[in-house]
Protein backbone atom coordinates (compact mmCIF):
# COMPACT_ATOMS: atom_id res chain seq x y z
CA UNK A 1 10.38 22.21 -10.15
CA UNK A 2 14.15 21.24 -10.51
CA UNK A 3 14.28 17.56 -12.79
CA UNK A 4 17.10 15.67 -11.70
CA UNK A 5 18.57 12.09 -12.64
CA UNK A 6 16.74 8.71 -11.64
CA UNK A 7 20.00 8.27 -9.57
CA UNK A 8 19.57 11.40 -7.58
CA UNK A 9 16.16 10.94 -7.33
CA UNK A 10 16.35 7.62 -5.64
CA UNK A 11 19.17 8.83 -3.09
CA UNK A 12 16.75 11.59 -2.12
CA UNK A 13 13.48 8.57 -1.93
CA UNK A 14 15.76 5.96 -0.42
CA UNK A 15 14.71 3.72 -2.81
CA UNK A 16 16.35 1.72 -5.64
CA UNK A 17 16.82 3.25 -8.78
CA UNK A 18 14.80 0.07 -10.55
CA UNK A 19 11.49 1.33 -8.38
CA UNK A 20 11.99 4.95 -9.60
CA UNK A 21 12.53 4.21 -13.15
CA UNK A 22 8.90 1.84 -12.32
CA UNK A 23 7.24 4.77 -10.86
CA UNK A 24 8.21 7.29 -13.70
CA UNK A 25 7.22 4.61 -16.17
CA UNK A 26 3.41 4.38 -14.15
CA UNK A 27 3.25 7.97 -13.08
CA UNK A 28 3.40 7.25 -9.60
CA UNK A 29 6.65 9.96 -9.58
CA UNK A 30 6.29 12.76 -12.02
CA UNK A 31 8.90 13.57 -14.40
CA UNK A 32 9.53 13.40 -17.93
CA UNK A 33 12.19 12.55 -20.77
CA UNK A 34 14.54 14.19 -22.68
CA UNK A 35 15.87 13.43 -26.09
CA UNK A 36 20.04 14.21 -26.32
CA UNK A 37 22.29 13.27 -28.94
CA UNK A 38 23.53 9.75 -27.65
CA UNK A 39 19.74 8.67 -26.22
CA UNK A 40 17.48 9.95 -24.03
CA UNK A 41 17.32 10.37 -20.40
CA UNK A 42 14.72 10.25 -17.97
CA UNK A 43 14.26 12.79 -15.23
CA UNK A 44 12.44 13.07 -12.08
CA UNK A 45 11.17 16.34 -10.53
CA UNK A 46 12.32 16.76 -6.93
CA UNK A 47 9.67 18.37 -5.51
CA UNK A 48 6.36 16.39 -6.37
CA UNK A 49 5.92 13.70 -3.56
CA UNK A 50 5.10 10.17 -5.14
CA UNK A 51 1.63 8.71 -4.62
CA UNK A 52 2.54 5.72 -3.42
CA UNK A 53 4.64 7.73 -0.36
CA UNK A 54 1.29 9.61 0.17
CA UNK A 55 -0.26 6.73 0.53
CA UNK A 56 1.59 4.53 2.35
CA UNK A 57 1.41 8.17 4.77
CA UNK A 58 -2.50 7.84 4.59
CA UNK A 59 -2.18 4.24 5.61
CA UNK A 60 0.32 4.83 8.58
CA UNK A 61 -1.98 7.74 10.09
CA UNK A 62 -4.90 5.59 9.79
CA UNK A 63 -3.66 2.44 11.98
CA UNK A 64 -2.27 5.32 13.86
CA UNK A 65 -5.67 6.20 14.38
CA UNK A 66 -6.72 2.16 15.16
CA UNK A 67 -3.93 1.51 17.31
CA UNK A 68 -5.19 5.04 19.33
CA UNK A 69 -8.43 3.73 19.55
CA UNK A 70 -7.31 0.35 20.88
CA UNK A 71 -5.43 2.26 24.28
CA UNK A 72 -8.78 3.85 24.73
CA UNK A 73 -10.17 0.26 25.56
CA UNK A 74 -11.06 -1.02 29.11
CA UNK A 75 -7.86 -1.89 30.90
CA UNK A 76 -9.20 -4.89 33.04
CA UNK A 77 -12.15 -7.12 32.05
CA UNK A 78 -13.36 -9.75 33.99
CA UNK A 79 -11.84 -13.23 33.08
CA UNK A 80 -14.85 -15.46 31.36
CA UNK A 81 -16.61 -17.92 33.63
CA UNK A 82 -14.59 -21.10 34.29
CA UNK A 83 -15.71 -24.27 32.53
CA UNK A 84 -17.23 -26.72 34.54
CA UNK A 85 -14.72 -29.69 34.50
CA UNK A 86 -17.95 -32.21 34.89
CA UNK A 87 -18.52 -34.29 31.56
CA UNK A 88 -21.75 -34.22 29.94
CA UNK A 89 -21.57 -37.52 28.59
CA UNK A 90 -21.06 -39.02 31.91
C-alpha cells in the first residue's frame, strides 16, 4: 500500500481533512507517522477502506434490505371499520 498525505487522502474520501486526521488518530483509517527533520507527518494508506465507510455500507444495504421488504407488502388493505358517530354517554 502507497501512504499518502492527510490532504490527499481526504480528496480521495471526500471528507475534511479534520475527520481524517480523527480517524488516523482512532484507527478507523490505517496509516502511520513519520519522523523528518522539521516534525513529523502523518500518512494515510490509500488502499485500506475505513471502517466507518464499511459500515455506514453495511447500514445502507441493510435498510436496502427493509425498504425491499416493505414493496413486498399488500398493496390495498381494507380501510378500518368506520366509527359509529353515536355517543355513548348519551
Amino acid at each position: 500500500m502507497q501512504p499518502v498525505g492527510i490532504a490527499e487522502k481526504s480528496v480521495e474520501l471526500g471528507l475534511s481533512p479534520d475527520t481524517v486526521r480523527s480517524g488516523l488518530r482512532t484507527g478507523q483509517i490505517i496509516g502511520h507517522q513519520e519522523t523528518f527533520a522539521g516534525g513529523f507527518e502523518r500518512l494515510a494508506e490509500v488502499d485500506e477502506e475505513p471502517i466507518f465507510i464499511k459500515m455506514l455500507k453495511a447500514e445502507l444495504e441493510r435498510l436496502h434490505v427493509g425498504i425491499s421488504q416493505l414493496h413486498q407488502l399488500p398493496a390495498h388493505r381494507p380501510p378500518p371499520p368506520a366509527l359509529s358517530r353515536r355517543r355513548s354517554w348519551a
